[in-house]
Protein backbone atom coordinates (compact mmCIF):
# COMPACT_ATOMS: atom_id res chain seq x y z
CA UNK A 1 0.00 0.00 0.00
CA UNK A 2 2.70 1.93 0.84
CA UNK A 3 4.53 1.67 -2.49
CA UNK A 4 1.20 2.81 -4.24
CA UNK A 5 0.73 5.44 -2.60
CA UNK A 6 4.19 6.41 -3.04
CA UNK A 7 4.19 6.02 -6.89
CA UNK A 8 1.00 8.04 -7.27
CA UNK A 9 2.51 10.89 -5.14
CA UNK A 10 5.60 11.10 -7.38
CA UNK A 11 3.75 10.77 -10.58
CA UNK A 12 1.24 13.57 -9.13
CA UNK A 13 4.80 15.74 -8.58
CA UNK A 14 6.10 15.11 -12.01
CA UNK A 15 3.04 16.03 -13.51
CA UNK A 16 2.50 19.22 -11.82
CA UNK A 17 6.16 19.89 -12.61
CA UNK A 18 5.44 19.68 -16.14
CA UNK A 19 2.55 21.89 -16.29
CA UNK A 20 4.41 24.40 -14.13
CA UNK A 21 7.50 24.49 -16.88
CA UNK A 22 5.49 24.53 -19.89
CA UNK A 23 3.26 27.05 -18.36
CA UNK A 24 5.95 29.57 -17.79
CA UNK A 25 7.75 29.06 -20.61
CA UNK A 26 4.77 29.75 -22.97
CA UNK A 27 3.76 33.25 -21.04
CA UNK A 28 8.08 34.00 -20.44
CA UNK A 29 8.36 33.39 -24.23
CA UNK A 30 5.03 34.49 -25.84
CA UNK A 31 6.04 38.10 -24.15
CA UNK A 32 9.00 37.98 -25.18
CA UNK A 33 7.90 37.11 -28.63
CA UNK A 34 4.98 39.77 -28.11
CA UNK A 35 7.76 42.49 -27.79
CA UNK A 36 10.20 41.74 -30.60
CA UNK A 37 8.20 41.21 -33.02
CA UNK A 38 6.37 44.94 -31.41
CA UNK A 39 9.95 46.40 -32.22
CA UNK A 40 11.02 44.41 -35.50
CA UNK A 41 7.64 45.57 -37.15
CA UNK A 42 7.70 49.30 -35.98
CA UNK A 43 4.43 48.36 -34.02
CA UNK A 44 2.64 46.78 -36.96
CA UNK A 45 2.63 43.54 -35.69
CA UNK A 46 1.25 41.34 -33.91
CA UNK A 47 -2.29 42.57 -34.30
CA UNK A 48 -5.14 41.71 -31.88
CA UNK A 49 -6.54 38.85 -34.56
CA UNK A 50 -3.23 37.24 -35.21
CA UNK A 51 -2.60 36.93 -31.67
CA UNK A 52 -5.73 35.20 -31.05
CA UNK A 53 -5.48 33.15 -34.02
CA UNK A 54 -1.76 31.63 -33.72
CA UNK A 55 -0.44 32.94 -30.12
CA UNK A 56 2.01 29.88 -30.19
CA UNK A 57 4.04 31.55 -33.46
CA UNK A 58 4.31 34.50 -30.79
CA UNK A 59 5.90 32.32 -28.42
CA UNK A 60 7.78 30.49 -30.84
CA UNK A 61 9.46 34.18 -31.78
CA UNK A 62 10.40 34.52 -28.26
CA UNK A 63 11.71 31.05 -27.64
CA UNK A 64 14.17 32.39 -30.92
CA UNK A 65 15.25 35.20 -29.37
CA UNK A 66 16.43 33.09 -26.14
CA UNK A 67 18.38 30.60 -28.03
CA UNK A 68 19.74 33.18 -30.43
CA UNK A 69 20.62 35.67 -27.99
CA UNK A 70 22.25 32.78 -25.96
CA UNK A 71 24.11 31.58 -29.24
CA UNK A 72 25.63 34.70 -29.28
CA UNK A 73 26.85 34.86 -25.45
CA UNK A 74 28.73 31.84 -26.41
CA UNK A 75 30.15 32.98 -29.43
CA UNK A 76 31.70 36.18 -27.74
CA UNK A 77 32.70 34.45 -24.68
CA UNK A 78 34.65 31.80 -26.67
CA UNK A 79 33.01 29.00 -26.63
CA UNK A 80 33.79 26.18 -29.26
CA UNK A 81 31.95 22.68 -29.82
């Protein structure tokens, strides 16, 4: 009984770890995304219906601009494969 209970607790953790990270990625990166592609366009973009419509592209953008912008810390700091 003990084991079960156990299990269920730890499966009950992961999961809720999992929605925690995905959760705060999305908003971290979708406003990130929200505000680069704010300056990129001039303000043009993204409009209220293409927001609503495809709000992962948004966060997509942003999850760019993390890997890029940590592509090029590495690259100045030296940092070879």
């Amino acid at each position: 009984m003990e084991e079960v209970f156990s299990s269920s607790l730890k499966t009950l953790r992961v999961a809720l770890q999992t929605i925690l990270q995905l959760t705060l990625l999305e908003s971290v990166c979708y406003y990130l995304g929200f505000a680069v592609l704010k300056i990129g366009s001039f303000g043009r973009l993204p409009s209220k219906a293409y927001v609503e419509s495809k709000r992962h592209h948004v966060s997509y953008v942003g999850l760019f601009s993390i890997l890029f912008s940590l592509l090029i810390v590495a690259v100045v700091n030296g940092v070879q494969r």
